[in-house]
Protein backbone atom coordinates (compact mmCIF):
# COMPACT_ATOMS: atom_id res chain seq x y z
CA UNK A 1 0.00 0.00 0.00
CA UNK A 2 1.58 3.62 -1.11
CA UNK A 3 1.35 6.09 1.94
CA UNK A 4 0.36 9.55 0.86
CA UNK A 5 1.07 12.91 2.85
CA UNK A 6 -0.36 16.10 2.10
CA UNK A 7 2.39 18.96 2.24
CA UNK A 8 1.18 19.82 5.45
CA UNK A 9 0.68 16.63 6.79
CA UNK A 10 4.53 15.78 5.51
CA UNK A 11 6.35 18.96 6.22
CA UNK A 12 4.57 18.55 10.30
CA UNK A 13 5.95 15.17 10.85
CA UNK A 14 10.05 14.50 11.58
CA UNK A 15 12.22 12.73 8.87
CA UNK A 16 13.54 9.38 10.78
CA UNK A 17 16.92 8.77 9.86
CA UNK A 18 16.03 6.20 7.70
CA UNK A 19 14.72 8.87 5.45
CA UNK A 20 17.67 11.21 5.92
CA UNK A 21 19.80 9.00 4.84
CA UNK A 22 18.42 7.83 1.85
CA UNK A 23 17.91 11.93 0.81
CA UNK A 24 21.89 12.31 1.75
CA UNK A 25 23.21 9.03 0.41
CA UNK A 26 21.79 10.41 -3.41
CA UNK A 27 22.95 14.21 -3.25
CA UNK A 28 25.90 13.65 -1.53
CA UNK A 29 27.50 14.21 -5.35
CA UNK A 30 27.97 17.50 -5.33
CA UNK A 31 27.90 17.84 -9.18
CA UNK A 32 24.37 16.77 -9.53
CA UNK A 33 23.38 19.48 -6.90
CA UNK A 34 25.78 21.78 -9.05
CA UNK A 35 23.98 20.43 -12.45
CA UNK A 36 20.56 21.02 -11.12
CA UNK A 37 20.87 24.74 -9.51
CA UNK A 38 22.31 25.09 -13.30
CA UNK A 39 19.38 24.28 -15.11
CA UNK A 40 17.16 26.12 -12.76
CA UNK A 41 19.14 29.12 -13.36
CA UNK A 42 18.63 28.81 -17.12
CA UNK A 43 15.37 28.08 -17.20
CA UNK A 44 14.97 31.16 -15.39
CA UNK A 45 16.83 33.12 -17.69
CA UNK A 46 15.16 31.56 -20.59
CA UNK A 47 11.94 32.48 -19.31
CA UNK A 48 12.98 36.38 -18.73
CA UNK A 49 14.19 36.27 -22.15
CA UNK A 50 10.95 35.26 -23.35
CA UNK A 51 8.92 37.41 -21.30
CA UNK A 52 10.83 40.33 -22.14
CA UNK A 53 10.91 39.46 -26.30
CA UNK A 54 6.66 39.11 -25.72
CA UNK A 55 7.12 42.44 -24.44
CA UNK A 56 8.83 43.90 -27.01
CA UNK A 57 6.46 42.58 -29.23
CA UNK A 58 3.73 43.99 -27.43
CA UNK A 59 5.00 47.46 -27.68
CA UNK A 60 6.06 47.45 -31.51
CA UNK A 61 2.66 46.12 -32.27
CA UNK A 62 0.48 49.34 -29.96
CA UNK A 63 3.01 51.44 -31.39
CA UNK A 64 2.16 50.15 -35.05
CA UNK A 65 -1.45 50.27 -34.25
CA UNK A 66 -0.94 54.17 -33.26
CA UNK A 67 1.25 54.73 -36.08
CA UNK A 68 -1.96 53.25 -38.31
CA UNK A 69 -4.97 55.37 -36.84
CA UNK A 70 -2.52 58.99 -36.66
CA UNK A 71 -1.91 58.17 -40.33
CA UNK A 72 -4.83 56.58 -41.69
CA UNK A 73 -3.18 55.39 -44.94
CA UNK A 74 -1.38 58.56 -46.00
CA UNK A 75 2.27 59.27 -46.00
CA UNK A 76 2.12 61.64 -43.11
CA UNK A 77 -0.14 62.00 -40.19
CA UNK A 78 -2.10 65.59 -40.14
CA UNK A 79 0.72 66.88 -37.92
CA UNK A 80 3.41 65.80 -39.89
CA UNK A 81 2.83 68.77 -42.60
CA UNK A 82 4.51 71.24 -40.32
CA UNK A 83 7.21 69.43 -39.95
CA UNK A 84 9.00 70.57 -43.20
């Protein structure tokens, strides 16, 4: 029978050293711990990167959609004729 702990019921109750052990004996190599923190820290970066390229995105495409209604399909926007 699998025993199943909720995270609160888990996190309350005291690792016996059975337990310990088994969690120490597998990440006692510290280039696995080293490995992992790695690929959380690009993954992190990697989503930055993509938030911040959606952003940029976001901005060229309001300030195209400006651009469009100050223009509205001529060369130069009505303000743009004193600008000679």
């Amino acid at each position: 029978m699998i025993q199943t702990f909720s995270c609160k019921s888990f996190a309350s109750k005291k690792k016996s050293p059975l337990f310990a052990n088994k969690i120490s004996n597998r990440f006692v190599d510290k280039t696995l711990l080293t490995e992992i923190k790695s690929i959380i820290t690009q993954a992190r970066e990697n989503a930055i990167r993509a938030v911040d390229h959606e952003r940029v995105l976001m901005y060229w495409h309001i300030g195209k959609r400006i651009f469009e209604e100050e223009q509205q399909g001529q060369d130069r926007a009505g303000y743009g004729g004193v600008l000679n």
